[in-house]
PDB file of N, CA and C in Angstrom:
ATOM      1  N   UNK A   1      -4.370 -61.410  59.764  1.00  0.00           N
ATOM      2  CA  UNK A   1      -3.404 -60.423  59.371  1.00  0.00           C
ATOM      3  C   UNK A   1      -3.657 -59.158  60.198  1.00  0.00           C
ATOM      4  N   UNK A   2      -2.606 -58.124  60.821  1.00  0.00           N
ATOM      5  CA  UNK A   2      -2.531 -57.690  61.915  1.00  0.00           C
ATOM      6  C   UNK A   2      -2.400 -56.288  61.148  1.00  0.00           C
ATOM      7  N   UNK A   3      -2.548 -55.159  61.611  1.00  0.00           N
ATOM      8  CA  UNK A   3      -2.325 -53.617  61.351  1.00  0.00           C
ATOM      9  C   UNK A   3      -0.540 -54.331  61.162  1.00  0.00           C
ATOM     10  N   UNK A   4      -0.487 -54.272  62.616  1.00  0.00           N
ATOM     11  CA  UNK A   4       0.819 -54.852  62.651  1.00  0.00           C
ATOM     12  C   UNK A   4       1.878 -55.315  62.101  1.00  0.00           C
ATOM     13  N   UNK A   5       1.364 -56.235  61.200  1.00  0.00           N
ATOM     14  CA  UNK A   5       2.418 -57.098  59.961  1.00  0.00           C
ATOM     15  C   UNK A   5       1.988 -56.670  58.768  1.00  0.00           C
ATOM     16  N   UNK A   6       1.362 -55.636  58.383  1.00  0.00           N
ATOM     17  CA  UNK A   6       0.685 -55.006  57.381  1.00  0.00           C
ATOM     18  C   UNK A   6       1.736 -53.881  56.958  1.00  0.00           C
ATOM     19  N   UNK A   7       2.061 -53.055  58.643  1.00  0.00           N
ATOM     20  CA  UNK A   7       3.032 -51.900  58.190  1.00  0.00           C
ATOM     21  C   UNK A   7       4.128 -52.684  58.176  1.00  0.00           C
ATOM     22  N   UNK A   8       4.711 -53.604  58.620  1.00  0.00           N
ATOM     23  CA  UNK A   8       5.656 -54.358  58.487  1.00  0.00           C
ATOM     24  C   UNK A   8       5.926 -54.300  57.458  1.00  0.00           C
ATOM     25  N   UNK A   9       5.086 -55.274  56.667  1.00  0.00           N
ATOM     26  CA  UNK A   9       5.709 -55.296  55.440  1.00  0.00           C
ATOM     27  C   UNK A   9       5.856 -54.381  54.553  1.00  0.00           C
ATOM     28  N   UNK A  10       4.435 -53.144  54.436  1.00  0.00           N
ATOM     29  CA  UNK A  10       5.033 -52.319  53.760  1.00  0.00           C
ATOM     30  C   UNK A  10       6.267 -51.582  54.018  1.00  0.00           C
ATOM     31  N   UNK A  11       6.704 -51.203  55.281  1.00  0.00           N
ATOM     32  CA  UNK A  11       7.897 -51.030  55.447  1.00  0.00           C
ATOM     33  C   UNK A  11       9.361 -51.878  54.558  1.00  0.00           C
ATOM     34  N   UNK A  12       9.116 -52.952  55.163  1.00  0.00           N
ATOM     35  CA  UNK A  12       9.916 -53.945  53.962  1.00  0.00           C
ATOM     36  C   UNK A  12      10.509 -54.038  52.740  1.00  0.00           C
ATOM     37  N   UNK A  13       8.785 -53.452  52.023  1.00  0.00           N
ATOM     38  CA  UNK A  13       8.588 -53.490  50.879  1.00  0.00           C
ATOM     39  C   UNK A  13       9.486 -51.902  50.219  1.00  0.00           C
ATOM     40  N   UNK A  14       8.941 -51.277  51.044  1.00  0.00           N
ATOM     41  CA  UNK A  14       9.637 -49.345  50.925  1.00  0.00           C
ATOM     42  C   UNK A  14      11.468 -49.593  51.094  1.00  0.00           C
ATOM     43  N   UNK A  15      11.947 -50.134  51.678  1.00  0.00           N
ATOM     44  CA  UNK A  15      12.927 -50.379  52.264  1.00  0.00           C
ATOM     45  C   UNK A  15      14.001 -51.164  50.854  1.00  0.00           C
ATOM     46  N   UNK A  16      13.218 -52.066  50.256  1.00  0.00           N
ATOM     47  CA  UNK A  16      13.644 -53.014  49.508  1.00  0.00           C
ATOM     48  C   UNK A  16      13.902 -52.313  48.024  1.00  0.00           C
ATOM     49  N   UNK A  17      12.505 -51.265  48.120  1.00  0.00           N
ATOM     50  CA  UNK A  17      12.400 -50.425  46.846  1.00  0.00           C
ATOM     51  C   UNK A  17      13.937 -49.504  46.684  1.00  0.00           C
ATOM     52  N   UNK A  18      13.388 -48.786  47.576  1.00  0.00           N
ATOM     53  CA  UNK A  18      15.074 -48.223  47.916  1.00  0.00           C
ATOM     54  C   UNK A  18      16.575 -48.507  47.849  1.00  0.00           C
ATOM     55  N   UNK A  19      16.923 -50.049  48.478  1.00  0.00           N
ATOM     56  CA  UNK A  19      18.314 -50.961  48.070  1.00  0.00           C
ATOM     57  C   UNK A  19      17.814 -51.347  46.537  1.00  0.00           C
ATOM     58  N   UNK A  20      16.858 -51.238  45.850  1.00  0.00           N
ATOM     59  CA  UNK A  20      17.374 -51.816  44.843  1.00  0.00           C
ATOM     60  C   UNK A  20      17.487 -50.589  43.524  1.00  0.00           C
ATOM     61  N   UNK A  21      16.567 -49.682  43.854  1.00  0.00           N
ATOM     62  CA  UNK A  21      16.681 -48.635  43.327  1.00  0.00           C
ATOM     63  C   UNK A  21      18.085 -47.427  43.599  1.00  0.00           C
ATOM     64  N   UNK A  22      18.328 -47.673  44.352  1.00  0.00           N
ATOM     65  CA  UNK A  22      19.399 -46.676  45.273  1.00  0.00           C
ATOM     66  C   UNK A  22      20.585 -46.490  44.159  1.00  0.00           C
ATOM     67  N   UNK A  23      21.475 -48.033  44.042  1.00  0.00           N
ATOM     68  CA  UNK A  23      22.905 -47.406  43.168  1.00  0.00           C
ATOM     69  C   UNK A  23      22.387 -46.849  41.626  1.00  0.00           C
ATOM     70  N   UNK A  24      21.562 -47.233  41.364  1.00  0.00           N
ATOM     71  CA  UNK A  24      21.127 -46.891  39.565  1.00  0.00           C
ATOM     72  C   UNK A  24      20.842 -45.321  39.895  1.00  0.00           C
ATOM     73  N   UNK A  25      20.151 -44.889  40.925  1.00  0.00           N
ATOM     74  CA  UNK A  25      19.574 -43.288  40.694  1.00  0.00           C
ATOM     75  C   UNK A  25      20.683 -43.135  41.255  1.00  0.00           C
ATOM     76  N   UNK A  26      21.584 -42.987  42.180  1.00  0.00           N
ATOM     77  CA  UNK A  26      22.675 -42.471  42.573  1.00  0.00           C
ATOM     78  C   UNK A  26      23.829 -42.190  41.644  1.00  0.00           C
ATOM     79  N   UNK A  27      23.970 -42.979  41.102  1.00  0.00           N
ATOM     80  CA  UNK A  27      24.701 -43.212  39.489  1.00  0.00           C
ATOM     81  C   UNK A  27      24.002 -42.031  38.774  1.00  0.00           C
ATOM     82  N   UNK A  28      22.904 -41.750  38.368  1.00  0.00           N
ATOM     83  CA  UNK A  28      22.234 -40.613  37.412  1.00  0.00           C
ATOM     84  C   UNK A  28      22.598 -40.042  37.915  1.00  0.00           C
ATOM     85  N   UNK A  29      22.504 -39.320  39.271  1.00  0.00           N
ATOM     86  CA  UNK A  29      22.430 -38.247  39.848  1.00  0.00           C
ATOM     87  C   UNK A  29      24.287 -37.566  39.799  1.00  0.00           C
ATOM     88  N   UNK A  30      24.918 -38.859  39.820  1.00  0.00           N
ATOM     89  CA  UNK A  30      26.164 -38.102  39.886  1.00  0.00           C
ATOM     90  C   UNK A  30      26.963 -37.882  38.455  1.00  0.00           C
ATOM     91  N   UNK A  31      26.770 -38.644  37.800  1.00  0.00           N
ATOM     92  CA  UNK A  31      26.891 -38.228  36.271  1.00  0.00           C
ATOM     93  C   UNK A  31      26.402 -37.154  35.462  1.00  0.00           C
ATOM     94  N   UNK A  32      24.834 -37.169  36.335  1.00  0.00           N
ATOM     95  CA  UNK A  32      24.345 -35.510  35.665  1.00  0.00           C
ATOM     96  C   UNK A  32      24.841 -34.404  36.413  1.00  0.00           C
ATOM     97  N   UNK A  33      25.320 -34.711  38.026  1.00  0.00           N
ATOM     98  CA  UNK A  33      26.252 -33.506  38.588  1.00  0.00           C
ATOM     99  C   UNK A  33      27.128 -32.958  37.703  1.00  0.00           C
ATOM    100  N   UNK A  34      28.028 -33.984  37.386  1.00  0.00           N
ATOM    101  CA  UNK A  34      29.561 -34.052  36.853  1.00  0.00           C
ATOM    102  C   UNK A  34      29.448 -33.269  35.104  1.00  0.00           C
ATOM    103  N   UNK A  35      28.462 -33.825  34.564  1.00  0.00           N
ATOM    104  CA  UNK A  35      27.858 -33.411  33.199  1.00  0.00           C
ATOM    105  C   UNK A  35      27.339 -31.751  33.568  1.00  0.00           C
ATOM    106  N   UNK A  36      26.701 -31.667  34.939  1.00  0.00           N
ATOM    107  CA  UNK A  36      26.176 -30.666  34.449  1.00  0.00           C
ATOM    108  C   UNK A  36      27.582 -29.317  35.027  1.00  0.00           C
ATOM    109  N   UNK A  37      28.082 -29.757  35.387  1.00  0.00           N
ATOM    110  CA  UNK A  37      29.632 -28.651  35.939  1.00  0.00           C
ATOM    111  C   UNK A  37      30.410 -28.431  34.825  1.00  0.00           C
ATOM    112  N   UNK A  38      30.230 -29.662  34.315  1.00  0.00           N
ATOM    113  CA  UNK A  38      31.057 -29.679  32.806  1.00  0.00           C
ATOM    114  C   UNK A  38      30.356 -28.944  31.328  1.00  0.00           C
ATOM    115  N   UNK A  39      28.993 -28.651  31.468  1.00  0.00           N
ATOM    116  CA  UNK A  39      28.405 -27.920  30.508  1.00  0.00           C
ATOM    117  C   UNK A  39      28.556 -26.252  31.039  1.00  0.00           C
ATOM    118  N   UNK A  40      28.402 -26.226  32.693  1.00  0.00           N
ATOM    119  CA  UNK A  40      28.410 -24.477  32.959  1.00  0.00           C
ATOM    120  C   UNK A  40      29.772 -24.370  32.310  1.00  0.00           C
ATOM    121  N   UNK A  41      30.715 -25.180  32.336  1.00  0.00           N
ATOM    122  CA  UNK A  41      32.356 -24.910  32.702  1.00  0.00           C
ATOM    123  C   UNK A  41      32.032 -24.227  31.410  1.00  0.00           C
ATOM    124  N   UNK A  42      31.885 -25.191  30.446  1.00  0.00           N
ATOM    125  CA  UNK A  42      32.269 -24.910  28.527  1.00  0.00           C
ATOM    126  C   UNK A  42      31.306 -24.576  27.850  1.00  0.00           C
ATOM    127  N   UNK A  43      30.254 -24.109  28.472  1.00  0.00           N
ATOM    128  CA  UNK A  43      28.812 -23.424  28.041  1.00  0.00           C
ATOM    129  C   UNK A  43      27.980 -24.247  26.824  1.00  0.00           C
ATOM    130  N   UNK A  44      28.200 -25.488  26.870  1.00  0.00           N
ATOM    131  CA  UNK A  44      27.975 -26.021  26.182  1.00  0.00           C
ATOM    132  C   UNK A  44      26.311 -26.857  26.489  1.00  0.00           C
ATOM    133  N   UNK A  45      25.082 -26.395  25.548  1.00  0.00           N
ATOM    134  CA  UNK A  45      24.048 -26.747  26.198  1.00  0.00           C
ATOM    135  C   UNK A  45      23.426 -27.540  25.280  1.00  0.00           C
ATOM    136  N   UNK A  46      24.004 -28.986  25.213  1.00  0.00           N
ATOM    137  CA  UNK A  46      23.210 -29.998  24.730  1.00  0.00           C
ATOM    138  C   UNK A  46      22.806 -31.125  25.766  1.00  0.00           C
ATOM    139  N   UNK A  47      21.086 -31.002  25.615  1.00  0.00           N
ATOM    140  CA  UNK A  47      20.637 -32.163  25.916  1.00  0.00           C
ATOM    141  C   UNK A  47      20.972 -33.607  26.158  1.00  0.00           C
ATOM    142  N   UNK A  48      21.538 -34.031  24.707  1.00  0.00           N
ATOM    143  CA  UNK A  48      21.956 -35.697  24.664  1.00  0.00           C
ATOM    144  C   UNK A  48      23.189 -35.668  25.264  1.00  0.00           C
ATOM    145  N   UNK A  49      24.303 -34.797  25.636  1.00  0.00           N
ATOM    146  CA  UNK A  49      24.883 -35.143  25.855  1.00  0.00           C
ATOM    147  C   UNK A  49      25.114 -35.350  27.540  1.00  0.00           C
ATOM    148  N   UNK A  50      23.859 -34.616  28.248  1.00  0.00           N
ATOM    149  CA  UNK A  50      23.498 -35.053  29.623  1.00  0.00           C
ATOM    150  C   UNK A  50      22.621 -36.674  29.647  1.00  0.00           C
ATOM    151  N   UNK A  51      21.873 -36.829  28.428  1.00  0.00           N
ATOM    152  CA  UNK A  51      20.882 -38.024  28.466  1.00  0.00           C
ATOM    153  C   UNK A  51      21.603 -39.225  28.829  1.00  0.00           C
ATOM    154  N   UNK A  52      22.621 -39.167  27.297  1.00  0.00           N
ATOM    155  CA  UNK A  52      23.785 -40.603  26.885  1.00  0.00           C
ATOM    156  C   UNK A  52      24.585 -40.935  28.325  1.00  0.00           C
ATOM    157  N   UNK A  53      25.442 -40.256  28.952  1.00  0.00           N
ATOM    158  CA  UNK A  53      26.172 -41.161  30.044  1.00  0.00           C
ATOM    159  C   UNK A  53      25.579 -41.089  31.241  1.00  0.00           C
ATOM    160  N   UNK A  54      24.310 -40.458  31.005  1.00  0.00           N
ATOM    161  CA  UNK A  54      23.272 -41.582  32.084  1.00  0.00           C
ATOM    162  C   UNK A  54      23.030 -42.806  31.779  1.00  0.00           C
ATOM    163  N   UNK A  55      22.465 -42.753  30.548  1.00  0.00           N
ATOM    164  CA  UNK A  55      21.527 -44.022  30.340  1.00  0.00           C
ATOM    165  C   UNK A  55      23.006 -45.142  30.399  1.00  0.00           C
ATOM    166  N   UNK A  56      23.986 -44.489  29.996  1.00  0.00           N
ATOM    167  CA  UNK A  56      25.535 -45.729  29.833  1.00  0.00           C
ATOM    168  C   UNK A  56      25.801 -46.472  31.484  1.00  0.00           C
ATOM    169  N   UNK A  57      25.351 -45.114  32.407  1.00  0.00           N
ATOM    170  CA  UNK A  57      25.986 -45.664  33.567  1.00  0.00           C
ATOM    171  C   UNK A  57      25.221 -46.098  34.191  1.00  0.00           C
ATOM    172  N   UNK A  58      23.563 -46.086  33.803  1.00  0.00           N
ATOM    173  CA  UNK A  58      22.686 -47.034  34.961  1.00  0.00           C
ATOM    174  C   UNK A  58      23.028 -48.285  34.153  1.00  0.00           C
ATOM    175  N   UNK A  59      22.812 -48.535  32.454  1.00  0.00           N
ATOM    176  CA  UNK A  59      22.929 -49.754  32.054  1.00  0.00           C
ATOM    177  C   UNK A  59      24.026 -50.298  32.557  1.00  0.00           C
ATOM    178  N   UNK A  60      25.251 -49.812  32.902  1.00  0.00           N
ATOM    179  CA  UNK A  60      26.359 -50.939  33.574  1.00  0.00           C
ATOM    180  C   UNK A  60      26.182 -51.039  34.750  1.00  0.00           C
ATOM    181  N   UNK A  61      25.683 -50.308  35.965  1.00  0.00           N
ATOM    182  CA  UNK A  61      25.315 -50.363  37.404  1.00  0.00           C
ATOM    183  C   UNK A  61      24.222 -51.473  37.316  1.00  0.00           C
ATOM    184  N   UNK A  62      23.100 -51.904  36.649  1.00  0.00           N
ATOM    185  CA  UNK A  62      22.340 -52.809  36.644  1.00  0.00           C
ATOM    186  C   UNK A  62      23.522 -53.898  36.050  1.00  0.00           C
ATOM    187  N   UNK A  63      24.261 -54.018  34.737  1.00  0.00           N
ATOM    188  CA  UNK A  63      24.706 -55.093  34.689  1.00  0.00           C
ATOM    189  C   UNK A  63      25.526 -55.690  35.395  1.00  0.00           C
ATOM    190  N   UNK A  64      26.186 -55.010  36.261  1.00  0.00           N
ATOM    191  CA  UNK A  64      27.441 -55.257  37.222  1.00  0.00           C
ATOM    192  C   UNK A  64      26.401 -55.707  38.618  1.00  0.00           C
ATOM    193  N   UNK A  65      25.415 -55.087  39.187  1.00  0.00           N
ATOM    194  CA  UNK A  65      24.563 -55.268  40.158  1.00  0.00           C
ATOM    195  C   UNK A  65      23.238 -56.152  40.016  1.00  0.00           C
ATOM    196  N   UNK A  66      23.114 -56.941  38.729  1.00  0.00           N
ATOM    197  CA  UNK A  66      21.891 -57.436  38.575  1.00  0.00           C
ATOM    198  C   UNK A  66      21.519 -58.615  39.244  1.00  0.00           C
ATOM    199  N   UNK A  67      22.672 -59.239  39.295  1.00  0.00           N
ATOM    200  CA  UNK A  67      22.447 -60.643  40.188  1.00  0.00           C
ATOM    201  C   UNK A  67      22.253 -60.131  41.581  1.00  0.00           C
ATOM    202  N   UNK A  68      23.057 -59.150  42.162  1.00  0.00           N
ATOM    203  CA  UNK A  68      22.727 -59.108  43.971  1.00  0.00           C
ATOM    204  C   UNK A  68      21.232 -58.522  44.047  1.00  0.00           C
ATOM    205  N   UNK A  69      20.690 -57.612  42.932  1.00  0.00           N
ATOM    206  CA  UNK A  69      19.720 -56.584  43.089  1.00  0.00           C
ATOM    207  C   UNK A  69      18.830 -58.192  42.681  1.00  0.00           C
ATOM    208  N   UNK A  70      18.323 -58.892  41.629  1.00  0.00           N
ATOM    209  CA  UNK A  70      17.759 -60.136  41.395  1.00  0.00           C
ATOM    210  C   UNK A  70      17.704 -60.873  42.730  1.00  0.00           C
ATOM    211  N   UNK A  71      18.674 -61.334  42.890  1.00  0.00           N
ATOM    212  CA  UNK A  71      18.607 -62.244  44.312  1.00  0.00           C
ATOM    213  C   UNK A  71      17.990 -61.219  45.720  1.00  0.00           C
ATOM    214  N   UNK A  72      18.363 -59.875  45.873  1.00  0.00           N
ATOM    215  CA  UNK A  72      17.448 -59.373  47.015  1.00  0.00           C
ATOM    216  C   UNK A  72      15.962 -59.348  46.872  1.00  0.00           C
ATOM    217  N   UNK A  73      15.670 -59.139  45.562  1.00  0.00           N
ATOM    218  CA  UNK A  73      14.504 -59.576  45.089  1.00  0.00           C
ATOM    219  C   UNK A  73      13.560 -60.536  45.515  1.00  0.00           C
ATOM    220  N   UNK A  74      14.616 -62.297  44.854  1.00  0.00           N
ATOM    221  CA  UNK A  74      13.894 -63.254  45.147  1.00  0.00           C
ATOM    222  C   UNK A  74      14.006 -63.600  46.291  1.00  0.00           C
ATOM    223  N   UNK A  75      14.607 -63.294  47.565  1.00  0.00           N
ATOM    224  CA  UNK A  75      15.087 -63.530  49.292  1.00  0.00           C
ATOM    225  C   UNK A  75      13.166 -62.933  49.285  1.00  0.00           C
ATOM    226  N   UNK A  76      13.626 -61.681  49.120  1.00  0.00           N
ATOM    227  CA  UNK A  76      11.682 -61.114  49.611  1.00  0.00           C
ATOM    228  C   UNK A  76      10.797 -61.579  49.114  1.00  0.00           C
ATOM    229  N   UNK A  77      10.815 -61.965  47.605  1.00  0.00           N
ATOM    230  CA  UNK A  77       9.384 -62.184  47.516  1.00  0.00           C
ATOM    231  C   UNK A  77       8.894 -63.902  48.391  1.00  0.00           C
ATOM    232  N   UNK A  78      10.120 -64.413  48.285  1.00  0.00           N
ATOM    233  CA  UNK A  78      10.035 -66.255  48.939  1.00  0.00           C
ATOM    234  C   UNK A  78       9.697 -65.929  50.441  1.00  0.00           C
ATOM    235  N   UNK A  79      10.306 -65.191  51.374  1.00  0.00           N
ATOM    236  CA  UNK A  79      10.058 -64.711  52.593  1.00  0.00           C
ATOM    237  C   UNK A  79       8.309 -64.506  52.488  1.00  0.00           C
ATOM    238  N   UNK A  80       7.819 -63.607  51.302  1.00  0.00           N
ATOM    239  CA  UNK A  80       6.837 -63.282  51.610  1.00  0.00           C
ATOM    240  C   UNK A  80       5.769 -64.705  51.380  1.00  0.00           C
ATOM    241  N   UNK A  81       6.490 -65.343  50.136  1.00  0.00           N
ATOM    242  CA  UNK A  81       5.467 -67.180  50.143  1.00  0.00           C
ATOM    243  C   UNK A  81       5.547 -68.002  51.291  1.00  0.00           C
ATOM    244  N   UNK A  82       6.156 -67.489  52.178  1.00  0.00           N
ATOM    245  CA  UNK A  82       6.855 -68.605  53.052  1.00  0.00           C
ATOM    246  C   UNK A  82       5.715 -68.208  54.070  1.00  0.00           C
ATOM    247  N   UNK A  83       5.724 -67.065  54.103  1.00  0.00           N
ATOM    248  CA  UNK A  83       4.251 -66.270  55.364  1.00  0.00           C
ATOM    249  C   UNK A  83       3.002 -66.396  55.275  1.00  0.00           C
ATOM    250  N   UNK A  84       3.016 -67.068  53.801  1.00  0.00           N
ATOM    251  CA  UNK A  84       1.531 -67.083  53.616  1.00  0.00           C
ATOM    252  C   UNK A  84       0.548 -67.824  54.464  1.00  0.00           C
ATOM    253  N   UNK A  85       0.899 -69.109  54.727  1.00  0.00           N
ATOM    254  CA  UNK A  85       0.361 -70.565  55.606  1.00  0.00           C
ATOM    255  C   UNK A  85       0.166 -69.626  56.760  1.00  0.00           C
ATOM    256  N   UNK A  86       0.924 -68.681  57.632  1.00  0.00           N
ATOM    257  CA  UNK A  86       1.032 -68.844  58.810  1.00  0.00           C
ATOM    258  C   UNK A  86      -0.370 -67.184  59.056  1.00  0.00           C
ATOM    259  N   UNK A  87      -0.438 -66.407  57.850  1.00  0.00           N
ATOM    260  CA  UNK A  87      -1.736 -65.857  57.461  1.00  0.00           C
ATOM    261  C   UNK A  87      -3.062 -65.919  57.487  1.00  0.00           C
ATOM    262  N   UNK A  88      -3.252 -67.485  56.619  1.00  0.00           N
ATOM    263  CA  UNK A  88      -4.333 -68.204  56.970  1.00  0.00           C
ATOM    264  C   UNK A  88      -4.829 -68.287  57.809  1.00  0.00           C
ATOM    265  N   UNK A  89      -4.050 -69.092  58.748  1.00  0.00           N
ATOM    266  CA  UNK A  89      -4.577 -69.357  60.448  1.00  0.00           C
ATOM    267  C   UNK A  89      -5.182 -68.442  61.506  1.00  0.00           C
TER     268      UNK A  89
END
């Protein structure tokens, strides 16, 4: 095993974290934009009501995205069983 295929993969690995993490925090981030323009607008300063259509819109971004985000998943981790043999040597 090489410096080489070491940063590789962590690269990979950083890379992978990111596509799968990416639409769920992007989703928070723009709901709490939108929430939070909408609390300066009407001065309205409750907590839950920034919490709730986060937590609503990552839970449907994972349910709508779970199979592609699952399957990018299992592509890497099998890629990474598949490398193992050639490690050894």
């Amino acid at each position: 095993m090489t410096q080489t295929f070491v940063i590789h993969l962590a690269r990979d690995a950083l890379f992978l974290v990111l596509i799968l993490a990416g639409p769920a925090m992007g989703t928070a981030l723009l709901i709490g934009l939108i929430i939070s323009v909408l609390q300066a607008t009407t001065q309205i300063q409750d907590q839950m009501l920034n919490m709730v259509p986060k937590i609503i819109g990552v839970f449907l971004v994972i349910l709508l995205l779970g199979s592609w985000l699952l399957n990018s998943a299992i592509t890497f981790t099998t890629g990474l069983y598949t490398q193992i043999p050639n490690l050894i040597r």
